[in-house]
Structure formats: C-alpha cells, structure tokens
C-alpha atoms as a PDB file:
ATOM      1  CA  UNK A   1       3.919  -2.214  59.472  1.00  0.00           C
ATOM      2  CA  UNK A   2       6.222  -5.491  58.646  1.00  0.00           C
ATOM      3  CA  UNK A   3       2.988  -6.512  56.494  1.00  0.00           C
ATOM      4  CA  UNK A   4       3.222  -3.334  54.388  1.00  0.00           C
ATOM      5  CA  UNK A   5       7.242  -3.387  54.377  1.00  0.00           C
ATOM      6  CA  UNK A   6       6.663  -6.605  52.744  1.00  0.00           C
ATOM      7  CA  UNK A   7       4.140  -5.516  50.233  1.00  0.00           C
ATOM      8  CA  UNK A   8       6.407  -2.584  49.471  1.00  0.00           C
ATOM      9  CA  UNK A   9       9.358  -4.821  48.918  1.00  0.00           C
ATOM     10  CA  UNK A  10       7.275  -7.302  46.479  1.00  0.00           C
ATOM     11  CA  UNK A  11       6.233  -4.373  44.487  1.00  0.00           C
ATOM     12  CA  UNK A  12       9.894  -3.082  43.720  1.00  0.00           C
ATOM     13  CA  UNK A  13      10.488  -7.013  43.474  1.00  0.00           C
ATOM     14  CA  UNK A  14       7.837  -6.811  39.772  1.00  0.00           C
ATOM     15  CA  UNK A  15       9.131  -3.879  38.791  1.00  0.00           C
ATOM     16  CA  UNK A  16      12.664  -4.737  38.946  1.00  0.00           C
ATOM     17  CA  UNK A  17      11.534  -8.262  37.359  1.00  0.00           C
ATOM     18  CA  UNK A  18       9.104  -6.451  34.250  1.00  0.00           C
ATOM     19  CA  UNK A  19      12.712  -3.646  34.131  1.00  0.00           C
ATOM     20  CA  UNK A  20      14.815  -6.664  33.152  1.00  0.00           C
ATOM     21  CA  UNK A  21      12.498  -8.773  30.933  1.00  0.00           C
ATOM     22  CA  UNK A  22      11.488  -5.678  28.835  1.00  0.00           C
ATOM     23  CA  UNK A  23      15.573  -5.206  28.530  1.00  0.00           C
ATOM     24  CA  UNK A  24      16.112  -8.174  27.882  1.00  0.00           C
ATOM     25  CA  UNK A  25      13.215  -9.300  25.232  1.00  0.00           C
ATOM     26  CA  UNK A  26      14.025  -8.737  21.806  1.00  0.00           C
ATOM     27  CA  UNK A  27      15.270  -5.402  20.774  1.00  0.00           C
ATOM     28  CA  UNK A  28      13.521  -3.618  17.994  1.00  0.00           C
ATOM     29  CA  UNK A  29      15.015   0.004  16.971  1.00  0.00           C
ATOM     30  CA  UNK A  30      13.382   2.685  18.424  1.00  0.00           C
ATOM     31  CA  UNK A  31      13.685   4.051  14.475  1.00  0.00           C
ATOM     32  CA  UNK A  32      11.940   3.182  11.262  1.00  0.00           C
ATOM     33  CA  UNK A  33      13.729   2.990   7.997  1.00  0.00           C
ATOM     34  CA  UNK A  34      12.289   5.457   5.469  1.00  0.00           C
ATOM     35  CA  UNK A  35      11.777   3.817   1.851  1.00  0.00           C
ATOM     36  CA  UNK A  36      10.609   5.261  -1.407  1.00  0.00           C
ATOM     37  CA  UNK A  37       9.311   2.847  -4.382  1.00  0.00           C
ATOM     38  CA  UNK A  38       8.448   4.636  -7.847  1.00  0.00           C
ATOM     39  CA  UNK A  39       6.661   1.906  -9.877  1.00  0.00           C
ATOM     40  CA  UNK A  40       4.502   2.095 -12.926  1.00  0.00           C
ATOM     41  CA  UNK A  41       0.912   0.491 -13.123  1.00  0.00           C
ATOM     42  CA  UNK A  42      -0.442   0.114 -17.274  1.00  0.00           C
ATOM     43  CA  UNK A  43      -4.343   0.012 -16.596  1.00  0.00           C
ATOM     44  CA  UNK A  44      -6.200  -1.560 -19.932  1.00  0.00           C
ATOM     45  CA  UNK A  45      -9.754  -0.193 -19.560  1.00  0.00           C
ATOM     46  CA  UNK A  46     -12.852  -1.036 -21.267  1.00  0.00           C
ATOM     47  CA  UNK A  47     -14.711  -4.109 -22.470  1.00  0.00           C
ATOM     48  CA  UNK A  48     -11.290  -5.358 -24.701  1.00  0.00           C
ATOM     49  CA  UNK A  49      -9.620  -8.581 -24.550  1.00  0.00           C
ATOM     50  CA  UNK A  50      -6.771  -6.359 -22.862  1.00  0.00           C
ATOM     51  CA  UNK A  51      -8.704  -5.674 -20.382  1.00  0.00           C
ATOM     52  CA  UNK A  52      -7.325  -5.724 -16.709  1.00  0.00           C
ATOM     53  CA  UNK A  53     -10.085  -4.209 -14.821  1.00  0.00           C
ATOM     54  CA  UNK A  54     -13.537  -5.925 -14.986  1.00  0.00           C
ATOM     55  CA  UNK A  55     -16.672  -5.433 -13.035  1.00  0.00           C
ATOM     56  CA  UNK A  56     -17.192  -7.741 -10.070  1.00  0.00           C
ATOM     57  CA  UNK A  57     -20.331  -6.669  -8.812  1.00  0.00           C
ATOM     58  CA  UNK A  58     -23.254  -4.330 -10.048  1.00  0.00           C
ATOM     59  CA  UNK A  59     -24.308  -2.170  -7.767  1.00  0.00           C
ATOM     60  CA  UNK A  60     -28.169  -1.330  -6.718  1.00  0.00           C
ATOM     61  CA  UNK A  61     -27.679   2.073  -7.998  1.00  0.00           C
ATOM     62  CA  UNK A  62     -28.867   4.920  -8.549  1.00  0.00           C
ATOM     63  CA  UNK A  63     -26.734   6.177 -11.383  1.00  0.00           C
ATOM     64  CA  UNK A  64     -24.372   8.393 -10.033  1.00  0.00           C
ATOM     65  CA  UNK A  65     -24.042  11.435 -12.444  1.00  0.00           C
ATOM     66  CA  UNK A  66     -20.374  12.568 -12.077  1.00  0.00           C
ATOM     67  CA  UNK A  67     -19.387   9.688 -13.542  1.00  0.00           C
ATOM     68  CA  UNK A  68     -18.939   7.957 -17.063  1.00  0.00           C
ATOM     69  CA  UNK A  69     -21.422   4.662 -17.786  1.00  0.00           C
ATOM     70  CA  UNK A  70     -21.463   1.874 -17.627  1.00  0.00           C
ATOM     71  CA  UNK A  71     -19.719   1.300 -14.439  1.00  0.00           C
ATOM     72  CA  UNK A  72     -21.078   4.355 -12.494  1.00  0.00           C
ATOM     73  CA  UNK A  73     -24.136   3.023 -10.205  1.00  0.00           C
ATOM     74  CA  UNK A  74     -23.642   3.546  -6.657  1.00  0.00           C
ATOM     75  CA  UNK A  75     -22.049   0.165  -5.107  1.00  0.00           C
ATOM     76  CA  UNK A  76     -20.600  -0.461  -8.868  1.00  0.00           C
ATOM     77  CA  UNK A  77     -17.393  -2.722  -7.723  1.00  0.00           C
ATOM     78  CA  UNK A  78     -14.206  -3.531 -10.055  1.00  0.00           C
ATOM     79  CA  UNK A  79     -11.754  -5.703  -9.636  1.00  0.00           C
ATOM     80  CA  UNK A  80      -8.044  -5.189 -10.761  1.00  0.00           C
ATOM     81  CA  UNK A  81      -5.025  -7.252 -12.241  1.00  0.00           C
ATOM     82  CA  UNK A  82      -2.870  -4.752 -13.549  1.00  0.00           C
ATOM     83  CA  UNK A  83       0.873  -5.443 -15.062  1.00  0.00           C
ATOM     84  CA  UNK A  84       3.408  -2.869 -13.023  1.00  0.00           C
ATOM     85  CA  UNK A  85       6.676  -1.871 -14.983  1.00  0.00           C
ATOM     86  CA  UNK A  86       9.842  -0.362 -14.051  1.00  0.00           C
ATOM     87  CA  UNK A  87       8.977   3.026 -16.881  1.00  0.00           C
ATOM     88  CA  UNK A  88       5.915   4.588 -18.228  1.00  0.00           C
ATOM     89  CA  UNK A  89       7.364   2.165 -21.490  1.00  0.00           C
ATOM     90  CA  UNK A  90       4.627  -0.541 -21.565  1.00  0.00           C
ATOM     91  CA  UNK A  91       7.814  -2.488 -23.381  1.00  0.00           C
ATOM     92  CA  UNK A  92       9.885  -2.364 -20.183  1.00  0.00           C
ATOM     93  CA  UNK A  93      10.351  -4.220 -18.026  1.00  0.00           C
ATOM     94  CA  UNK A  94       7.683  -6.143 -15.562  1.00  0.00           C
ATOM     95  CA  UNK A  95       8.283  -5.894 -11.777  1.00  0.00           C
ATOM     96  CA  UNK A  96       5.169  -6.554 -10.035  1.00  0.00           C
ATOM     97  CA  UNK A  97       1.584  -6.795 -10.354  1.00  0.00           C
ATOM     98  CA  UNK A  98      -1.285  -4.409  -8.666  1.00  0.00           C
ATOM     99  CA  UNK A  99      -4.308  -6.458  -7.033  1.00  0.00           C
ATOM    100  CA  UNK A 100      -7.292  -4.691  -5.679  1.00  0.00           C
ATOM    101  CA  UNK A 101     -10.642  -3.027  -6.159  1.00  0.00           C
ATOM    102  CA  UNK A 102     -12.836  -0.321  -5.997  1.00  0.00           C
ATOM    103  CA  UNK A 103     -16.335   0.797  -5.568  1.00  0.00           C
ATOM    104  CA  UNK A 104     -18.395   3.664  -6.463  1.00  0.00           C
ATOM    105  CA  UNK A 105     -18.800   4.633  -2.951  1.00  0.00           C
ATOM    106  CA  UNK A 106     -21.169   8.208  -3.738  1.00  0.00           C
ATOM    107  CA  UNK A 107     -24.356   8.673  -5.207  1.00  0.00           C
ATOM    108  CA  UNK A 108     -23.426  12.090  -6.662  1.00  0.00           C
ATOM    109  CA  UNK A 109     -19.756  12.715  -6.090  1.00  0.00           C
ATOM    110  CA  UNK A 110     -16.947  11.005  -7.978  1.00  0.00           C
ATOM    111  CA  UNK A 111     -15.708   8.871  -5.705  1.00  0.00           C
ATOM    112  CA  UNK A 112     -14.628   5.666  -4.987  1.00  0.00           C
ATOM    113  CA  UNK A 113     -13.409   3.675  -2.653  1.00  0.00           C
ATOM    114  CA  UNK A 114     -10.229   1.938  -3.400  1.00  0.00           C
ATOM    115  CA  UNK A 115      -7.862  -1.089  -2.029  1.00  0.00           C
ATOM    116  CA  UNK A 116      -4.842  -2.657  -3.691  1.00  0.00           C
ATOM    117  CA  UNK A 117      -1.827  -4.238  -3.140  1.00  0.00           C
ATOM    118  CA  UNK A 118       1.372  -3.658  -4.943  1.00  0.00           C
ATOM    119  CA  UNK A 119       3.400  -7.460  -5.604  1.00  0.00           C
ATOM    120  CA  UNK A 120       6.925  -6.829  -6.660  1.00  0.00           C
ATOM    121  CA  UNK A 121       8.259  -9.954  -8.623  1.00  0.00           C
ATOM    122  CA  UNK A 122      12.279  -9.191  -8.898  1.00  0.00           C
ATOM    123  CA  UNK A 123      15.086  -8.707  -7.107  1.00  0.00           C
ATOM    124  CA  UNK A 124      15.626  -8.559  -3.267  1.00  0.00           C
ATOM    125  CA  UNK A 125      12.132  -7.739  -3.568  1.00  0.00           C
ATOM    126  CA  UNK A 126      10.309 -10.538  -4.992  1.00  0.00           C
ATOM    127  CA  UNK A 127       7.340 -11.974  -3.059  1.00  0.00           C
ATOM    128  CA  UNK A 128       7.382  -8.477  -0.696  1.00  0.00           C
ATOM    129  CA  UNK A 129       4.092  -6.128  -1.054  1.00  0.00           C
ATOM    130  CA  UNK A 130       2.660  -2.866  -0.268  1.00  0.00           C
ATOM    131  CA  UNK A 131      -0.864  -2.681   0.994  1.00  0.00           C
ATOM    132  CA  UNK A 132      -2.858   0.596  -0.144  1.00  0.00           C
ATOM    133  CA  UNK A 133      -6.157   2.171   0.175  1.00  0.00           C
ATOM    134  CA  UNK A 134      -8.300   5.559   0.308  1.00  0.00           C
ATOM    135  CA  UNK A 135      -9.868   6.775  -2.396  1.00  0.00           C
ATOM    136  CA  UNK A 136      -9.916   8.049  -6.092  1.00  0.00           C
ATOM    137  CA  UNK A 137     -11.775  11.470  -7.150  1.00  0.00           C
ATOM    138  CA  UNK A 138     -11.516  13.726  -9.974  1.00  0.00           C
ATOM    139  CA  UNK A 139      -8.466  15.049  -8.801  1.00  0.00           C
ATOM    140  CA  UNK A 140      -5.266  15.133 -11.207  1.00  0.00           C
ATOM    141  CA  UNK A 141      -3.086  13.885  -8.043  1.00  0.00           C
ATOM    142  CA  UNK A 142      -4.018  11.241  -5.801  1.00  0.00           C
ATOM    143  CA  UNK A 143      -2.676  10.050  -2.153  1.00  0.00           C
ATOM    144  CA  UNK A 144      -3.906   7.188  -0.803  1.00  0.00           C
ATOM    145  CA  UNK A 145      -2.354   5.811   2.494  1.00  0.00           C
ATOM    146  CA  UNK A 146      -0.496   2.895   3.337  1.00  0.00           C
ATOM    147  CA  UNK A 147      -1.094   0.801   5.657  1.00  0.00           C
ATOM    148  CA  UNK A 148       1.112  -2.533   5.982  1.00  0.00           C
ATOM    149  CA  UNK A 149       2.933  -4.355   3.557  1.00  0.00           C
ATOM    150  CA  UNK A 150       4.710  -7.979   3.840  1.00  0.00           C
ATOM    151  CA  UNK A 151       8.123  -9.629   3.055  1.00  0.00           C
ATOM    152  CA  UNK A 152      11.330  -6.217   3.029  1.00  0.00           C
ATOM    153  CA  UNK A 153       7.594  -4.415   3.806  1.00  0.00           C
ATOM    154  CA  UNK A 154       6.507  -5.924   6.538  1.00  0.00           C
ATOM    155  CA  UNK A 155       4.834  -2.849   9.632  1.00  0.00           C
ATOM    156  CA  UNK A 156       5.079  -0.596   6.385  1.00  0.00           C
ATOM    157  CA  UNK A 157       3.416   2.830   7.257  1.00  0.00           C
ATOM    158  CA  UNK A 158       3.405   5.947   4.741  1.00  0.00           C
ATOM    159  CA  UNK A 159       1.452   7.161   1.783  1.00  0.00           C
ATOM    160  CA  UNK A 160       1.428   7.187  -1.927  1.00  0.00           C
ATOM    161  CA  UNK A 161       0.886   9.764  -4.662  1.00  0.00           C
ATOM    162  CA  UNK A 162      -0.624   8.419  -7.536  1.00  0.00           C
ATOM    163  CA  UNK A 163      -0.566  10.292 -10.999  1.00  0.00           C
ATOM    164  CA  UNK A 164      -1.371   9.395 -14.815  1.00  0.00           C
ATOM    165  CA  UNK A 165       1.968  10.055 -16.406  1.00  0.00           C
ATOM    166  CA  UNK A 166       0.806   8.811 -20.013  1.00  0.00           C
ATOM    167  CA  UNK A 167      -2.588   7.817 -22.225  1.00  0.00           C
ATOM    168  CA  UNK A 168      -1.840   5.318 -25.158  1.00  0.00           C
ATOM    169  CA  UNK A 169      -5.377   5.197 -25.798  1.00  0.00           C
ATOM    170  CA  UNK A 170      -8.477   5.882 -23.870  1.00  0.00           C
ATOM    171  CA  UNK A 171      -8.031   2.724 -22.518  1.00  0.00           C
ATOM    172  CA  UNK A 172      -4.685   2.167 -21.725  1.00  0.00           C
ATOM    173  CA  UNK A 173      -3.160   4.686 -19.525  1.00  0.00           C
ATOM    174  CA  UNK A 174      -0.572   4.363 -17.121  1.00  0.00           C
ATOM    175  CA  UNK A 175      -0.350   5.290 -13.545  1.00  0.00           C
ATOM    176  CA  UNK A 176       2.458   6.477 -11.271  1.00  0.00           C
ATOM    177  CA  UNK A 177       2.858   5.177  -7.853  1.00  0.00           C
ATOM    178  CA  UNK A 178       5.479   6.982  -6.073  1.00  0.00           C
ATOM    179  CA  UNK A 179       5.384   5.288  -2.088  1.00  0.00           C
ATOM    180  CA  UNK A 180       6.566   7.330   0.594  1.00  0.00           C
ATOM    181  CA  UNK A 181       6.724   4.850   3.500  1.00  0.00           C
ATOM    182  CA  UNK A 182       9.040   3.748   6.597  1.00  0.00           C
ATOM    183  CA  UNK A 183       9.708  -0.086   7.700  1.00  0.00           C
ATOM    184  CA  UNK A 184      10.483  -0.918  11.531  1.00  0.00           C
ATOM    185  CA  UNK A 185      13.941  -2.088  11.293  1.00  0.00           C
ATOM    186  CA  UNK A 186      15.867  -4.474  14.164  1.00  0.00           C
ATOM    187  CA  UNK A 187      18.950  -2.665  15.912  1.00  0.00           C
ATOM    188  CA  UNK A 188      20.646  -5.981  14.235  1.00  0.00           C
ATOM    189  CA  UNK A 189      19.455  -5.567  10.768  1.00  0.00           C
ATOM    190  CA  UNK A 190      20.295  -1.200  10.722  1.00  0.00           C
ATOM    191  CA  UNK A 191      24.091  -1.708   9.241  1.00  0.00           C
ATOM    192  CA  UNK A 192      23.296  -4.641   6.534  1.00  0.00           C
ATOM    193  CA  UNK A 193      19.567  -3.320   5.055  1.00  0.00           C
ATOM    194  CA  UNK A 194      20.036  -3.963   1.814  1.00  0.00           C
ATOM    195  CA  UNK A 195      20.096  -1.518  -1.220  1.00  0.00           C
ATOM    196  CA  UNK A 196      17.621  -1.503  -4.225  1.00  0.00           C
ATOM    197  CA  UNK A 197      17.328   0.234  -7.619  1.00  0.00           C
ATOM    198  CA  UNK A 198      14.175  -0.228  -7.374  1.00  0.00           C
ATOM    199  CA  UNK A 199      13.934   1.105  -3.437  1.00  0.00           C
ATOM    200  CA  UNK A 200      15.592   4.312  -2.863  1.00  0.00           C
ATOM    201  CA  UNK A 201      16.336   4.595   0.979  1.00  0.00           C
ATOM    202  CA  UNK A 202      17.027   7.928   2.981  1.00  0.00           C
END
C-alpha cells in the first residue's frame, strides 16, 4: 500500500510539474491573424527576349492533347521569374517577384502541377514570402493552397484565387493573386501587428 501511495503521489508530482512548464513556456495566442494580399503577377510568355517563363526540363512525353505545343509533353517542366506589381498597370509599381514552376502533370487532361513563391520587396514587407502550390487547369478561376510563408508570413495557412484580369498580347497577360490566409500571432505581438496597404487585415 505505502509503495503505491508513493507511486500515486509521484504521478500527481509530473503532472503538476508538465501543468506549470506548459504555463509557463512561451505563450503563443490560441488565435491566428487573418491577412489578405491582392498582388499582380505580368507573365511574358513565349520564346521572346521578354520572356519570364522558360522550359527547364523536357519531358518523356507523350504529347498531351489538351494542350498548346511546344511545351505540352507529359513531364514538360517550366520555370518562372515573373515581375509582381501593385495594379494590372505593367507601368506601376514593382512589389515583389513570383518564383516557381510547373509541370505537365497529365497525359490527356490539362493539368499541371504548380509551386511558387510570392517575394514582396517593399515596405514592412520586404524580404517576407508566401509559399503556394496545387494546380492549374482550364478553369477561368484558380485556387491553389497555401501552405507556409516566411518573414510577417511565417506558419502562413490559407488559399489563393488566381485570375487573368488583363491580355496585352498573347504573351503578356497578367494574373491576379488575391491570398486569403491567417498568421499565428504571439499574445505579445496582438495590440502592435502592424498595418499594410498592401495587407488588408480583418
């Protein structure tokens, strides 16, 4: 009996002990602090000296109908450096870059898989990303998920609808990106988050 009462009395001994450490570690809000970016990505397609999107690998194939050549084989990878602006204007101004690629990831469906990363270069912001990734089909509206992010965007969680909002050309078209995403926030960070033109927060 005195052996179990002192078993018993260890036990509540831990959990008392894990109680106050996991009070006393550092607090992080039980919350997440919703953010919404609306950036614009100009996309220079082709073969042109403009050109921001350029094949990285060639894939085995076959040709996969349901989309246009050259760059439709099956495994067909790109690789993307695109300038992001604060408008559809390609005069206005530049706030960030888009890095990423995408594959022709069907042998009869248009899809492909995609990956990027949105680098904002201004502001509060500069330095801080938004990682991305899902993929593209013929659809007029995409959503693609997000799924980290670094810098203000650091445990960034959310997803983003992507639209083309303009065509200059048949090769230069611009995107919109508008992200729908939540950052953890520390209890001692919730009354000084900073404010953004650029980041609208709800």
């Amino acid at each position: 009996m005195m052996a179990s009462s002192v078993a018993n009395r260890r036990l509540l001994l831990l959990a008392a002990v894990v109680a106050l450490t996991t009070l006393m570690a550092p607090s992080v809000s039980a919350w997440r602090r919703p953010v919404r970016v609306t950036v614009y990505v100009q996309e220079y397609l082709g073969n042109g000296q403009e050109t921001t999107e350029k094949v990285l690998v060639r894939g085995p194939g076959p040709a996969n109908p349901s989309l246009w050549p050259p760059n439709n084989l099956f495994g067909d990878t790109l690789v993307m450096d695109d300038l992001v602006t604060e408008s559809p204007d390609n005069t206005s101004a530049p706030i960030g870059r888009v890095y990423g690629t995408y594959m022709v990831s069907s042998m009869s469906r248009p899809v492909q898989v995609v990956s990027f990363t949105l680098l904002l270069t201004t502001g509060h912001y500069n330095g801080s990303t938004i990682v991305m990734g899902g993929i593209d089909d013929s659809s007029a509206v995409l959503e693609h998920a997000v799924i980290g992010g670094t810098g203000a965007f650091r445990g960034a969680q959310g997803h983003v609808i992507g639209k083309v909002v303009k065509a200059y050309s048949p090769t230069h078209v611009v995107m919109e990106l508008d992200v729908y995403a939540s950052v953890p926030v520390l209890w001692t960070q919730a009354e000084d988050a900073p404010a953004s033109s650029l980041v609208i927060d709800h």
